[in-house]
C-alpha atoms as a PDB file:
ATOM      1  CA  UNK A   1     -46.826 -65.763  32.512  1.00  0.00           C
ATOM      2  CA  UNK A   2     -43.574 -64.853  30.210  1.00  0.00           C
ATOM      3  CA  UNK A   3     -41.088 -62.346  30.378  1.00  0.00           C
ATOM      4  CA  UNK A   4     -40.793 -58.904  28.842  1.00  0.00           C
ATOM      5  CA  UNK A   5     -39.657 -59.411  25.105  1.00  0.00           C
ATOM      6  CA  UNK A   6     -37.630 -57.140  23.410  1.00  0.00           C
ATOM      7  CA  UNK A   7     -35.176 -53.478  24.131  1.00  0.00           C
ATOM      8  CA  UNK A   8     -36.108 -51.949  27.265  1.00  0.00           C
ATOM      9  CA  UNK A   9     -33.503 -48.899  26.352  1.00  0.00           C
ATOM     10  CA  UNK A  10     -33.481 -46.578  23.158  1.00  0.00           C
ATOM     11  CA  UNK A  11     -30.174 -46.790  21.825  1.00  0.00           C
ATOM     12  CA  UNK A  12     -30.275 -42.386  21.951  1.00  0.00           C
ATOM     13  CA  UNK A  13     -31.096 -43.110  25.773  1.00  0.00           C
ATOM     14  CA  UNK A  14     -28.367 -40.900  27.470  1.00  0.00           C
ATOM     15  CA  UNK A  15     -27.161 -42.523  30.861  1.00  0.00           C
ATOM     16  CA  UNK A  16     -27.696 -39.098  32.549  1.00  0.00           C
ATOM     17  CA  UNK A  17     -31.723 -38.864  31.688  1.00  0.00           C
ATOM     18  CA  UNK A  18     -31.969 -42.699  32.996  1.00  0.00           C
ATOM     19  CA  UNK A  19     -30.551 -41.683  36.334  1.00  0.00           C
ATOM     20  CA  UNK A  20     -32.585 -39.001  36.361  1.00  0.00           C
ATOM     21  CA  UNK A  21     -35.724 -40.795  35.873  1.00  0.00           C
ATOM     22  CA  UNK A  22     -35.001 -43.275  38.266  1.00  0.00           C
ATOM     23  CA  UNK A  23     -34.449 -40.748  41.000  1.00  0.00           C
ATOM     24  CA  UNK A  24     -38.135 -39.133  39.592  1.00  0.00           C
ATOM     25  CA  UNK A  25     -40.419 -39.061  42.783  1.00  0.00           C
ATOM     26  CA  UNK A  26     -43.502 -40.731  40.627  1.00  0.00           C
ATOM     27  CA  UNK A  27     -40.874 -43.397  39.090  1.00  0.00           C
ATOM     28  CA  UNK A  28     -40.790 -46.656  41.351  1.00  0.00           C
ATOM     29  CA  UNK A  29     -38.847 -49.606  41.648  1.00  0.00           C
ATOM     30  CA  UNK A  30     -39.428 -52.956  44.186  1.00  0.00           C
ATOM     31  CA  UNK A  31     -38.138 -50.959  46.948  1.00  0.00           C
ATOM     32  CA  UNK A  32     -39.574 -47.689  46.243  1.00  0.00           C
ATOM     33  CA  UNK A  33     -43.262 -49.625  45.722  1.00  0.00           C
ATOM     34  CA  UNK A  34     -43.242 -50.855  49.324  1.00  0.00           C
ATOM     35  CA  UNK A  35     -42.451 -47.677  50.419  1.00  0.00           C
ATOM     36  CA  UNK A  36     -45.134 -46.215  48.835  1.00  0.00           C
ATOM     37  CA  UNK A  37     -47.903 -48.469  49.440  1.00  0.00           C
ATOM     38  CA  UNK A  38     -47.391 -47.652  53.154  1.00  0.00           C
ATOM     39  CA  UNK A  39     -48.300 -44.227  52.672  1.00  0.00           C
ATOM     40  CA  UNK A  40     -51.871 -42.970  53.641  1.00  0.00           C
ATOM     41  CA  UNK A  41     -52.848 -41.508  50.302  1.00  0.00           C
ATOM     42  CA  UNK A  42     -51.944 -44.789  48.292  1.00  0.00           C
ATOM     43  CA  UNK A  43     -53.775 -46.969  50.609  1.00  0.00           C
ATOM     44  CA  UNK A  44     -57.207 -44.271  51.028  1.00  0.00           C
ATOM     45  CA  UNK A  45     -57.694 -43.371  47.635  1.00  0.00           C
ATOM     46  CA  UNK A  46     -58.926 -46.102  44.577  1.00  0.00           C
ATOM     47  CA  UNK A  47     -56.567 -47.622  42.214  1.00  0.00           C
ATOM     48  CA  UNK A  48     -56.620 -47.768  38.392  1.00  0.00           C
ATOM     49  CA  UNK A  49     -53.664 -49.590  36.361  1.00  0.00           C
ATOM     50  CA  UNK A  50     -52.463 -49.029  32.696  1.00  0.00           C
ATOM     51  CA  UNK A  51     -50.080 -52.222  31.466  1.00  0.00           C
ATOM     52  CA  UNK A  52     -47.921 -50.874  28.733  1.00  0.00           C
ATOM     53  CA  UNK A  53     -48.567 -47.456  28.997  1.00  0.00           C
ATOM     54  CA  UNK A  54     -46.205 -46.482  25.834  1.00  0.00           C
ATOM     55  CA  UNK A  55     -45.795 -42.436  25.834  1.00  0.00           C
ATOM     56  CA  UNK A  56     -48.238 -42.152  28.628  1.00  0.00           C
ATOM     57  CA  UNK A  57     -50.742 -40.196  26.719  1.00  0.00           C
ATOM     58  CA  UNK A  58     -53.485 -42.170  28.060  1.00  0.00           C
ATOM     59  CA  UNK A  59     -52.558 -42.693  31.679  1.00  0.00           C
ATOM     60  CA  UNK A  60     -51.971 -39.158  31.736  1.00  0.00           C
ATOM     61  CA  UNK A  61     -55.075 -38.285  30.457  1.00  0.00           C
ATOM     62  CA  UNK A  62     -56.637 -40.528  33.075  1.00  0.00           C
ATOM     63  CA  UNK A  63     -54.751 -39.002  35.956  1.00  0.00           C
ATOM     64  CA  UNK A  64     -55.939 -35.655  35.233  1.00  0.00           C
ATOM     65  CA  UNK A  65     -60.046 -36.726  34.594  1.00  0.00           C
ATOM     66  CA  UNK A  66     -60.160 -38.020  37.941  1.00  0.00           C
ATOM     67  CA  UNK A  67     -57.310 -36.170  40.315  1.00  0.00           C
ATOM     68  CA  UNK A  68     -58.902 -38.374  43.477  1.00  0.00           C
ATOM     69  CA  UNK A  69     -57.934 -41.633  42.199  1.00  0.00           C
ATOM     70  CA  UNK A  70     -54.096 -43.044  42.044  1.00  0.00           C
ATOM     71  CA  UNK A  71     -52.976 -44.422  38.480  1.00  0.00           C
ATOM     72  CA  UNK A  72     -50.383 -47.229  38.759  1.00  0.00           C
ATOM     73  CA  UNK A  73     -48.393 -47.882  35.002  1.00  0.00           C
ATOM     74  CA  UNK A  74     -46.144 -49.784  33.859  1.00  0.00           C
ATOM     75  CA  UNK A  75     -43.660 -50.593  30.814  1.00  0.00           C
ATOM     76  CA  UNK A  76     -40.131 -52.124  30.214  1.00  0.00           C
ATOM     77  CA  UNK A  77     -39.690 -49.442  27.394  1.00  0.00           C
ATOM     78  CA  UNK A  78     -37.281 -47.167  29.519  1.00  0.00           C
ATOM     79  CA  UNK A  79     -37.878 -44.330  26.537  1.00  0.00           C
ATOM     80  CA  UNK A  80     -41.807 -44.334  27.031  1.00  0.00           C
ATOM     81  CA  UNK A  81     -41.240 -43.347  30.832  1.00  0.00           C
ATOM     82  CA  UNK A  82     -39.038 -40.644  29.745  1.00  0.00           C
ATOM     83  CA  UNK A  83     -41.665 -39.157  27.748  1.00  0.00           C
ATOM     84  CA  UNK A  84     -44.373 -39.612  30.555  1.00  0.00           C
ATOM     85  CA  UNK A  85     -42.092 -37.933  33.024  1.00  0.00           C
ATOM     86  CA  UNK A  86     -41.868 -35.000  30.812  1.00  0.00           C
ATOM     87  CA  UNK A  87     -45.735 -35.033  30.656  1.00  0.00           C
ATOM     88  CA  UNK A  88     -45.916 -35.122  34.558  1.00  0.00           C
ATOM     89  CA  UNK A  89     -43.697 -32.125  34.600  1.00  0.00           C
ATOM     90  CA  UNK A  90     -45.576 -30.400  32.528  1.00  0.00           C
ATOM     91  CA  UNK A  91     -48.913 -31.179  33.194  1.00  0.00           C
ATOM     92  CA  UNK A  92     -48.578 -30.827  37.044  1.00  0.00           C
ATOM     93  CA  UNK A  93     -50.105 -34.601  37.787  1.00  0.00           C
ATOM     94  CA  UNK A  94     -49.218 -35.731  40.919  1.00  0.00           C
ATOM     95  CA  UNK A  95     -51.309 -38.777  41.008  1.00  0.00           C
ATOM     96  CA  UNK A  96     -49.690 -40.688  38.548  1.00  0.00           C
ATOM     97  CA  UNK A  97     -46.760 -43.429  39.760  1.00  0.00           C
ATOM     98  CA  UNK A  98     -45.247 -45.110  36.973  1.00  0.00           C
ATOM     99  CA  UNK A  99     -42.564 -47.975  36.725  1.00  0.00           C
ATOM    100  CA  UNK A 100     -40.263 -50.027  33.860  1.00  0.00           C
ATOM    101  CA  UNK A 101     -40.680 -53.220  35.809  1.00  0.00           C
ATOM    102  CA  UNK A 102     -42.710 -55.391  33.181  1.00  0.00           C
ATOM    103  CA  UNK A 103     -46.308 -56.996  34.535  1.00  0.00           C
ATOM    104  CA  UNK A 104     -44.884 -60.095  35.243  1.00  0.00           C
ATOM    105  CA  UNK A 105     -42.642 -58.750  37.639  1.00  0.00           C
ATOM    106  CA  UNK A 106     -45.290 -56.471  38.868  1.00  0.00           C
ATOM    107  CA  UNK A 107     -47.943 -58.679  39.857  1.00  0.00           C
ATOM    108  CA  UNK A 108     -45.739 -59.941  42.540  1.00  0.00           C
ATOM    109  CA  UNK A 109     -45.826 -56.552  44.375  1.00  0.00           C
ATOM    110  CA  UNK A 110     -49.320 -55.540  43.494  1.00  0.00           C
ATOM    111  CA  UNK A 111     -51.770 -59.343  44.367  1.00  0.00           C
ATOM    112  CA  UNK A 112     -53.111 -57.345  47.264  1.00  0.00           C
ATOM    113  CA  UNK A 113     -54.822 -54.498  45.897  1.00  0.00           C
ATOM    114  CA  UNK A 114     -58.202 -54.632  43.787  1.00  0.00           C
ATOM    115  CA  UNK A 115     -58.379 -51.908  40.214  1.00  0.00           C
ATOM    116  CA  UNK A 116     -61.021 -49.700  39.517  1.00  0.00           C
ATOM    117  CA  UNK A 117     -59.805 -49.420  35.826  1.00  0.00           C
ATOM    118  CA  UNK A 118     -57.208 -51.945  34.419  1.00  0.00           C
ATOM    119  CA  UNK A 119     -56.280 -50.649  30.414  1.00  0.00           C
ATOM    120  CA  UNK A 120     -54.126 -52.871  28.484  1.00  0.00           C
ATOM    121  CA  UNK A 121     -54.010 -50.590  25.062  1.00  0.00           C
ATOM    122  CA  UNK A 122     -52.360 -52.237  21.670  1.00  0.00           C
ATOM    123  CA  UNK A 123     -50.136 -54.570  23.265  1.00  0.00           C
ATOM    124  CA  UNK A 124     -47.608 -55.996  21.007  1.00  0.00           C
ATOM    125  CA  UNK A 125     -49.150 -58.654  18.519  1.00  0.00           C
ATOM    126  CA  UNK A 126     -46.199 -60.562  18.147  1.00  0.00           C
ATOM    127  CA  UNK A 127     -47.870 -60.930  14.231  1.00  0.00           C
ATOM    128  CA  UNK A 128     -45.122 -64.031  13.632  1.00  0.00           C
ATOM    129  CA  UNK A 129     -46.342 -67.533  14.029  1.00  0.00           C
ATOM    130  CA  UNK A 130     -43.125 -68.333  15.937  1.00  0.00           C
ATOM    131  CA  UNK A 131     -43.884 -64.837  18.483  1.00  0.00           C
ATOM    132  CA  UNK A 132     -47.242 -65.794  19.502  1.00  0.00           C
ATOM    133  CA  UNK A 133     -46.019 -67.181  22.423  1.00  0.00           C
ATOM    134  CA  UNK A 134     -44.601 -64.083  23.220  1.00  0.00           C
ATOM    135  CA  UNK A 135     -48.288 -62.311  23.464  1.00  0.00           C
ATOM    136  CA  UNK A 136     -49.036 -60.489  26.773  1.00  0.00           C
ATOM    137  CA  UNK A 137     -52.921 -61.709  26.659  1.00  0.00           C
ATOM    138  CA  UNK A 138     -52.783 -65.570  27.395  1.00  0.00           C
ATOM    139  CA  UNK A 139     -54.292 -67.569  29.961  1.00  0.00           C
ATOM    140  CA  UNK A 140     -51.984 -67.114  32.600  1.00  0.00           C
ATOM    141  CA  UNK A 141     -52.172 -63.303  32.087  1.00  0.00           C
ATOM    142  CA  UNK A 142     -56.087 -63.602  32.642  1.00  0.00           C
ATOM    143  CA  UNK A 143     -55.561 -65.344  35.901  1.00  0.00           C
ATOM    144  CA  UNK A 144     -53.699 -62.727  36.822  1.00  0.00           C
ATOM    145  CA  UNK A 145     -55.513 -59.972  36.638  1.00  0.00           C
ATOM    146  CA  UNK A 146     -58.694 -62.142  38.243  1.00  0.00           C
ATOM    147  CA  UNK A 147     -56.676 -61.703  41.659  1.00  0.00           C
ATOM    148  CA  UNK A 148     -56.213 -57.942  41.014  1.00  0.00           C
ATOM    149  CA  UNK A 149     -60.450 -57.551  40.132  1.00  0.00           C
ATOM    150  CA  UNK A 150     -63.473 -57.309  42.150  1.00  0.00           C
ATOM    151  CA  UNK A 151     -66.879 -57.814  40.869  1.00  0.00           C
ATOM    152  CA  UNK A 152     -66.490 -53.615  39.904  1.00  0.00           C
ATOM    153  CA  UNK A 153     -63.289 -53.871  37.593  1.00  0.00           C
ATOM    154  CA  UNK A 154     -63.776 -52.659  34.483  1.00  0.00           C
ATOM    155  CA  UNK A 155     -60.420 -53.921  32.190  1.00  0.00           C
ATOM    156  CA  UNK A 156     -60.340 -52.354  28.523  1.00  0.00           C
ATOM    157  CA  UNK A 157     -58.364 -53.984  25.753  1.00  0.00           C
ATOM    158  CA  UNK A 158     -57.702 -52.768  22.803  1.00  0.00           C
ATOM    159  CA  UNK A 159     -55.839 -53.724  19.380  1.00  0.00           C
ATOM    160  CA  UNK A 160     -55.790 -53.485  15.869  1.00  0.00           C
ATOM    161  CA  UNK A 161     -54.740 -57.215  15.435  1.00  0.00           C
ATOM    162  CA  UNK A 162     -57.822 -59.104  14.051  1.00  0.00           C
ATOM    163  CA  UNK A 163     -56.295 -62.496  14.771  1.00  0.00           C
ATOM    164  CA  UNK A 164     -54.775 -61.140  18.307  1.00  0.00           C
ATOM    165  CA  UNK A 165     -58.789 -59.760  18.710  1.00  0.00           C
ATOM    166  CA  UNK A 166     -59.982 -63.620  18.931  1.00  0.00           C
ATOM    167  CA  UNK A 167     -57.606 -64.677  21.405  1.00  0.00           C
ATOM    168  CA  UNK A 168     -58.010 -61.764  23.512  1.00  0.00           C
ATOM    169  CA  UNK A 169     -61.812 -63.426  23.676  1.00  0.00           C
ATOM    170  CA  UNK A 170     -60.825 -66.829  23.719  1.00  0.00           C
ATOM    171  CA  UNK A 171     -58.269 -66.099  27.209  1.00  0.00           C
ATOM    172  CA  UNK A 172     -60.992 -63.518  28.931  1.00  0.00           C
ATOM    173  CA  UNK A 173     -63.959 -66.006  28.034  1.00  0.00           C
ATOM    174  CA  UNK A 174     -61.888 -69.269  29.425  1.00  0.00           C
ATOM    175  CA  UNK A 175     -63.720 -70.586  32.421  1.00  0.00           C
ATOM    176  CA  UNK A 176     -65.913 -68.041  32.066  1.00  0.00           C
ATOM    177  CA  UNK A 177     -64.316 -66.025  34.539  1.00  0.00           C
ATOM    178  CA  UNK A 178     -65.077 -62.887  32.931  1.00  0.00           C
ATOM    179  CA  UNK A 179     -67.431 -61.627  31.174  1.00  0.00           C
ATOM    180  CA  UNK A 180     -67.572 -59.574  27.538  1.00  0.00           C
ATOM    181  CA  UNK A 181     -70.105 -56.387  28.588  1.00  0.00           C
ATOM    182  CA  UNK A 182     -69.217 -53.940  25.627  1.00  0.00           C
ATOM    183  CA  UNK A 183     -67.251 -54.570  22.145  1.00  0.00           C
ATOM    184  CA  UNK A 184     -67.136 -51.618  19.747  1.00  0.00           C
ATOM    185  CA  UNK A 185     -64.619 -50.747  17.052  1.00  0.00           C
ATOM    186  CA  UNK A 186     -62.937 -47.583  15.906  1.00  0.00           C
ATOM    187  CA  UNK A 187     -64.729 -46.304  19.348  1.00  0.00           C
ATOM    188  CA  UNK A 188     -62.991 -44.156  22.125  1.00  0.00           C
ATOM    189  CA  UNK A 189     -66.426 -43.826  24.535  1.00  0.00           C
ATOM    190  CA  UNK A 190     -67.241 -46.867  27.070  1.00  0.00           C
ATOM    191  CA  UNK A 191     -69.986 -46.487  29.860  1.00  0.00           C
ATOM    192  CA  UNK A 192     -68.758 -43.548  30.903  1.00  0.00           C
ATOM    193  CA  UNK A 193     -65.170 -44.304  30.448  1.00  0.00           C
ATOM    194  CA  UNK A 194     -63.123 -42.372  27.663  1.00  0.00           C
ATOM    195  CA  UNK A 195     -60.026 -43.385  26.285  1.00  0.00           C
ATOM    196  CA  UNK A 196     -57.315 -40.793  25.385  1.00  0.00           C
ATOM    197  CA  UNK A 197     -56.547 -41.156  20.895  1.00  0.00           C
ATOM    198  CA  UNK A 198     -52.859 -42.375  21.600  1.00  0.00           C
ATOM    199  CA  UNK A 199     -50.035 -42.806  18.953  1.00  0.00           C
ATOM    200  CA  UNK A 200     -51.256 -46.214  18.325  1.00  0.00           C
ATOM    201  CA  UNK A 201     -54.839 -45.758  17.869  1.00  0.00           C
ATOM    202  CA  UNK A 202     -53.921 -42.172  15.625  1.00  0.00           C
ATOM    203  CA  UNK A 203     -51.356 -44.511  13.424  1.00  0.00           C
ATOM    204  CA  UNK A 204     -54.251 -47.664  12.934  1.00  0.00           C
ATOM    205  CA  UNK A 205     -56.713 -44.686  11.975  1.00  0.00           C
ATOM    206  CA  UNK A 206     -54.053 -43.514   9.281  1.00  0.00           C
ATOM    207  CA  UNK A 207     -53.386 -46.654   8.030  1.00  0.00           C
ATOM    208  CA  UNK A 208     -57.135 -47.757   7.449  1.00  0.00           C
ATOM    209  CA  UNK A 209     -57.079 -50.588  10.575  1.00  0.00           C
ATOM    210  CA  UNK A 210     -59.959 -51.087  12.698  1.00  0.00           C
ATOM    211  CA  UNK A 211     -59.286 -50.846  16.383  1.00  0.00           C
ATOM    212  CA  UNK A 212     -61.221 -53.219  18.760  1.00  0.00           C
ATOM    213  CA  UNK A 213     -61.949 -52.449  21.982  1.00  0.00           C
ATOM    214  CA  UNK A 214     -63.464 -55.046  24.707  1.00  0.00           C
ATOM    215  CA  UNK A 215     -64.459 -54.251  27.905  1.00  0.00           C
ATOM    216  CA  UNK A 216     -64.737 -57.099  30.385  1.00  0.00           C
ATOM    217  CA  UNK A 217     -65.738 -57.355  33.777  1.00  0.00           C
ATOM    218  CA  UNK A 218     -65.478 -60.213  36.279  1.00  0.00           C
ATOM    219  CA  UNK A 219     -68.184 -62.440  36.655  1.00  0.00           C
ATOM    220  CA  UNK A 220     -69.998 -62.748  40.095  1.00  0.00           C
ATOM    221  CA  UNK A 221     -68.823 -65.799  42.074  1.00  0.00           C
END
């Protein structure tokens, strides 16, 4: 799996709001993770992930549909956590734990716990031919999240990349580890499971792009 790619800090990020959202009680680092994984409401209560939650508009969302569940997030983009903070504030969510270690970093700490809900929402195409080896959604990536998924795990991906659409199949279909259960486009409804409109989805809609969604699950061993 690669490394985050790209500016982790806006260049308006004020040194006083970073210190302040790393001392945040839902913010975590390494240290702060295995702290919190030894407390009895982490380890009771089921487990949903968001990686790259951007703003936080959707995590958020998620957090407050389903108050009895915890909602791990994460994202090197130190200005995205800074706007999810102020949505925690002000929404009252206390069941949200958030992070701007990237997923590559955060699979270390996390390859003991199974996900209810794993959302990976318009991750960066990388639309050059030279990126693509930048992408998130590879191989190794799928492998990944196969340790972090039972036979329940629902993962939704979604982008408005057509080309980035086919390899998202290609990597989940590999081995046939997983399995494709729902594809619809333009489509926030899933089985049950909404998705929150975010920026991303709002600005593809604007712009005339269809937005794919795929729902996989893991196939039974």
């Amino acid at each position: 799996m690669l490394p985050f790619y790209g500016r982790k800090l806006s260049r308006k990020t004020k040194h006083f709001d970073l210190k302040k959202l790393k001392e945040f009680e839902y913010f975590f680092d390494e240290i702060k993770f295995r702290k919190l994984i030894k407390e009895t409401r982490f380890a009771s209560l089921i487990k949903n992930l968001e990686i790259g939650f951007g703003s936080g508009e959707n995590i958020l969302f998620q957090s407050l549909k389903n108050k009895d569940e915890i909602f791990l997030a994460c994202d090197p983009f130190i200005s995205g956590g800074e706007k999810l903070k102020k949505k925690i504030e002000l929404m009252g969510a206390d069941n949200i734990y958030f992070t701007d270690l990237d997923f590559f970093k955060l699979s270390n700490l996390i390859k003991k716990f199974f996900f209810k809900r794993i959302f990976i929402l318009f991750p960066d195409p990388w639309p050059k031919e030279r990126h693509k080896k930048r992408r998130l959604i590879n191989d190794n990536f799928v492998n990944t999240l196969l340790e972090i998924s039972s036979n329940d795990t629902q993962i939704l991906v979604g982008t408005d990349h057509q080309e980035y659409s086919t390899q998202v199949i290609k990597s989940f279909s590999k081995d046939q580890k997983f399995k494709l259960v729902l594809y619809k486009t333009n489509e926030l409804f899933f089985n049950g499971l909404e998705i929150c409109p975010t920026k991303y989805f709002i600005k593809a809609q604007n712009e005339n792009k269809s937005v794919n969604f795929f729902l996989f699950k893991k196939q039974n061993c």
